[in-house]
C-alpha atoms as a PDB file:
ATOM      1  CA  UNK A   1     -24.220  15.770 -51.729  1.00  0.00           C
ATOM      2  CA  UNK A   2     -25.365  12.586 -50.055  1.00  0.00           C
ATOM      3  CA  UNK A   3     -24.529   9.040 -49.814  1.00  0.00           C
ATOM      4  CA  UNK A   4     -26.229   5.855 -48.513  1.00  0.00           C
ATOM      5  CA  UNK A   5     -24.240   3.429 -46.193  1.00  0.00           C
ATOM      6  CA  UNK A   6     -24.221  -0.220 -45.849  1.00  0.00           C
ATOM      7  CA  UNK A   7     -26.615   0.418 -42.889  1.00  0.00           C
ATOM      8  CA  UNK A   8     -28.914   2.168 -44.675  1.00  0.00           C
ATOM      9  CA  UNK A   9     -27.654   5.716 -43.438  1.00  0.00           C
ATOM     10  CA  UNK A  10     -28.243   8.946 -45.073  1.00  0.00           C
ATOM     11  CA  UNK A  11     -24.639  10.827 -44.960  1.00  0.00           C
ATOM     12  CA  UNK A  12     -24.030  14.328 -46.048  1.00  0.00           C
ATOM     13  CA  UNK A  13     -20.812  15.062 -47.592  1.00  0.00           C
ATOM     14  CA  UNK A  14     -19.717  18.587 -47.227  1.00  0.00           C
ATOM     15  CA  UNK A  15     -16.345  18.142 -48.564  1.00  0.00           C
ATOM     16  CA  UNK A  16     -15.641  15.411 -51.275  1.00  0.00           C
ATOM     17  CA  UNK A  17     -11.697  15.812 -51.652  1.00  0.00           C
ATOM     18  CA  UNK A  18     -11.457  15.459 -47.731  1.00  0.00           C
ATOM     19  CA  UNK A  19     -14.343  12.788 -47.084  1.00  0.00           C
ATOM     20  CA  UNK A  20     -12.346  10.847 -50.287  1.00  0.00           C
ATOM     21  CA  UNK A  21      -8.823  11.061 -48.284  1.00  0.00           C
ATOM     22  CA  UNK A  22     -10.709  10.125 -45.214  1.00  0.00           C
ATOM     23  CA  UNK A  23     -12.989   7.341 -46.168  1.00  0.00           C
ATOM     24  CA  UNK A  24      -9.417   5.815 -48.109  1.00  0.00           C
ATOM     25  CA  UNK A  25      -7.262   6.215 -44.919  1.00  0.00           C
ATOM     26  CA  UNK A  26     -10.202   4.414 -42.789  1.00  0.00           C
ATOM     27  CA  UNK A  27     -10.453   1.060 -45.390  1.00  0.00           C
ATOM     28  CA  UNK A  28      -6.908   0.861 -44.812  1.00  0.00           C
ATOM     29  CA  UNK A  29      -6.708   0.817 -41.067  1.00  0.00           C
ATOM     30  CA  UNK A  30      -6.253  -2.851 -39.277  1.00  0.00           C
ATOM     31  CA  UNK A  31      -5.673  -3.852 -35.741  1.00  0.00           C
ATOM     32  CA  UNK A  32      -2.407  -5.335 -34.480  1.00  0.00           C
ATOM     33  CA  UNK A  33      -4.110  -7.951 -33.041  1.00  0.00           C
ATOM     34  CA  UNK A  34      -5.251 -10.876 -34.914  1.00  0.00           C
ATOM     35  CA  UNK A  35      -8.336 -11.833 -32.930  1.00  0.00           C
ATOM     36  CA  UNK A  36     -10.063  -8.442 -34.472  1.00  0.00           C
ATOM     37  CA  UNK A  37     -10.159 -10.049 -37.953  1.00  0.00           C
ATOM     38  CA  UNK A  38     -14.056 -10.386 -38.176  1.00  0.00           C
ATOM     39  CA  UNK A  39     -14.526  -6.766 -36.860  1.00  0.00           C
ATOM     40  CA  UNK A  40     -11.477  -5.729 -39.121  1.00  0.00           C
ATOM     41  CA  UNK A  41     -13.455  -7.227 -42.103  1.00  0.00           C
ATOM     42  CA  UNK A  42     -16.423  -5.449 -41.514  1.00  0.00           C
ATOM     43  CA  UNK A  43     -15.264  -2.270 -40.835  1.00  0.00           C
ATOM     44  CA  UNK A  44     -12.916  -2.439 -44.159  1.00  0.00           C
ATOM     45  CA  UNK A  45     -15.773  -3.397 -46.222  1.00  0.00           C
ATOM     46  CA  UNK A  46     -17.692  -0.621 -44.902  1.00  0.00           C
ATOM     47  CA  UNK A  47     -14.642   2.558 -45.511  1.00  0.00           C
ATOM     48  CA  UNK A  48     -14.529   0.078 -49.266  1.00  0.00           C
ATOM     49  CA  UNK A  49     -18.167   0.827 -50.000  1.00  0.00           C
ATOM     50  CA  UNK A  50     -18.026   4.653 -48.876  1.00  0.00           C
ATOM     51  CA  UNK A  51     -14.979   5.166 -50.362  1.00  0.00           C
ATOM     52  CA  UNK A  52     -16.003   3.737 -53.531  1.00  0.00           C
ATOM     53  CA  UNK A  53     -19.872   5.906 -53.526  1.00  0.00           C
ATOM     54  CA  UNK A  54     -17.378   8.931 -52.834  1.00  0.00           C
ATOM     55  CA  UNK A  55     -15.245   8.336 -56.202  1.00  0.00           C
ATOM     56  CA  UNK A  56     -18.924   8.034 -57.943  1.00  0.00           C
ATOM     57  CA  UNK A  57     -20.216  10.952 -56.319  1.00  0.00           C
ATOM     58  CA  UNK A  58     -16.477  12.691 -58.147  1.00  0.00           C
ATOM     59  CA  UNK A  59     -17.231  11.393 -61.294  1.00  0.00           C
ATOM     60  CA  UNK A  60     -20.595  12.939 -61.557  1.00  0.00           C
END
């Protein structure tokens, strides 16, 4: 199974159930630090958008 990223990446999943937890863990994950925000952003959107392709990927 394979899924597309936001950057245009080609990513093979090997294990949905574990890729799933994984990818839901990551779009939850912030820093302490307030001045990461914009990174913070990014990076959730990103785990948001695999996560979600994952769960469509399930459904199939």
């Amino acid at each position: 199974m394979k899924i597309i990223d936001l950057g245009g990446k080609e990513m093979t999943v090997t294990d949905l159930e574990l890729a799933i937890m994984q990818a839901d863990d990551y779009r939850h994950y912030r820093h302490t630090d307030p001045s990461f925000k914009l990174l913070d952003d990014g990076l959730q959107a990103y785990w948001e958008d695999v996560y979600q392709k994952l769960l469509r990927l399930k459904s199939e």
